[in-house]
C-alpha atoms as a PDB file:
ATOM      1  CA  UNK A   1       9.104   5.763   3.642  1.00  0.00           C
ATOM      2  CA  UNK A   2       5.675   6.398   3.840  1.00  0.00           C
ATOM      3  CA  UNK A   3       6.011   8.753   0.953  1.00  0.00           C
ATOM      4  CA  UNK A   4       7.108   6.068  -0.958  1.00  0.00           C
ATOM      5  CA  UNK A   5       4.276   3.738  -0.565  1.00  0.00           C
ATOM      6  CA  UNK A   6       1.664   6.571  -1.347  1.00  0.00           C
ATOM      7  CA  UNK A   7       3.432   7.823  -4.580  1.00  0.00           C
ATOM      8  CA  UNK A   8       3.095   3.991  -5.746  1.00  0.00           C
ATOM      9  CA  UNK A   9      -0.140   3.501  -4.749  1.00  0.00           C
ATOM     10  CA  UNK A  10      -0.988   7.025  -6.613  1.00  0.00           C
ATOM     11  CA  UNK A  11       0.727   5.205  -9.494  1.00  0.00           C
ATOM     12  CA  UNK A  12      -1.215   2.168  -9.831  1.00  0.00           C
ATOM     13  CA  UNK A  13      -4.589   4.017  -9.259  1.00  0.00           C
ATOM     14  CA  UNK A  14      -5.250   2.903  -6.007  1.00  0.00           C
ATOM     15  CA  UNK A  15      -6.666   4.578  -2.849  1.00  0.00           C
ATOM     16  CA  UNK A  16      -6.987   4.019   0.948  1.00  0.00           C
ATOM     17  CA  UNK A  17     -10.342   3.728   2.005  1.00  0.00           C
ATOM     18  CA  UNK A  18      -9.726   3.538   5.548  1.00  0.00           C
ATOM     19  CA  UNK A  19     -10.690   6.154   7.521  1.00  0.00           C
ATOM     20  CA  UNK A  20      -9.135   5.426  11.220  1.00  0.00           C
ATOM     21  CA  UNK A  21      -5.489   5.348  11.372  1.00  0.00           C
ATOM     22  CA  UNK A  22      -5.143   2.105  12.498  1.00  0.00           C
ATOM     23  CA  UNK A  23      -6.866   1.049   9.209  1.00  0.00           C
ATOM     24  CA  UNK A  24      -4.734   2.819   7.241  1.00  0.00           C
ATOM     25  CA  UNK A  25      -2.132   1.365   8.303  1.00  0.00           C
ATOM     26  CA  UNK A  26      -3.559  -2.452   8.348  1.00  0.00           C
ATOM     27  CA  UNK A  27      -4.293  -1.520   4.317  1.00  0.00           C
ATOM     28  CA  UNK A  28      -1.249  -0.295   4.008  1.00  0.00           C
ATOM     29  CA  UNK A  29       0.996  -3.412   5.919  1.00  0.00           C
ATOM     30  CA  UNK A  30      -1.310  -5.332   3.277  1.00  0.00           C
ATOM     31  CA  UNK A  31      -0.845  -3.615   0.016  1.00  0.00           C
ATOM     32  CA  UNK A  32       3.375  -3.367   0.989  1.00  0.00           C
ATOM     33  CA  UNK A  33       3.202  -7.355   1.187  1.00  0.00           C
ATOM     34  CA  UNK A  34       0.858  -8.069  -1.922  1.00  0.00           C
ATOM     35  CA  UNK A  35       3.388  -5.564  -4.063  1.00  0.00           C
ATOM     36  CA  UNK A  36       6.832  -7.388  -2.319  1.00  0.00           C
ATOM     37  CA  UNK A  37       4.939 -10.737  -3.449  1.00  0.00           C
ATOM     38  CA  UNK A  38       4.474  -9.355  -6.519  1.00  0.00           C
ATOM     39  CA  UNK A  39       7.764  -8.397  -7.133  1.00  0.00           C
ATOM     40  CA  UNK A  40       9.375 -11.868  -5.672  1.00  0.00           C
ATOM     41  CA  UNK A  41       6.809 -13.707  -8.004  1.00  0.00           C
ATOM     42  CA  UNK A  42       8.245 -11.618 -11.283  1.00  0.00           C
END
């Protein structure tokens, strides 16, 4: 799953800038809910 969500974020140009894990994963819980509202929205 995790895979998943890199690949797209490789996709749309996008990067983590995090450097700890646990802000990784914050970012990541964030992007994942900005793209799902995205895709609700379209």
């Amino acid at each position: 799953m995790s895979e998943t969500v890199f690949a797209m974020l490789k996709d749309d140009g996008d990067e983590i800038r995090s450097r700890s894990w646990h802000g990784q994963f914050r970012e990541l819980t964030r992007k994942c809910i900005v793209h799902n509202l995205e895709q609700a929205a379209s």
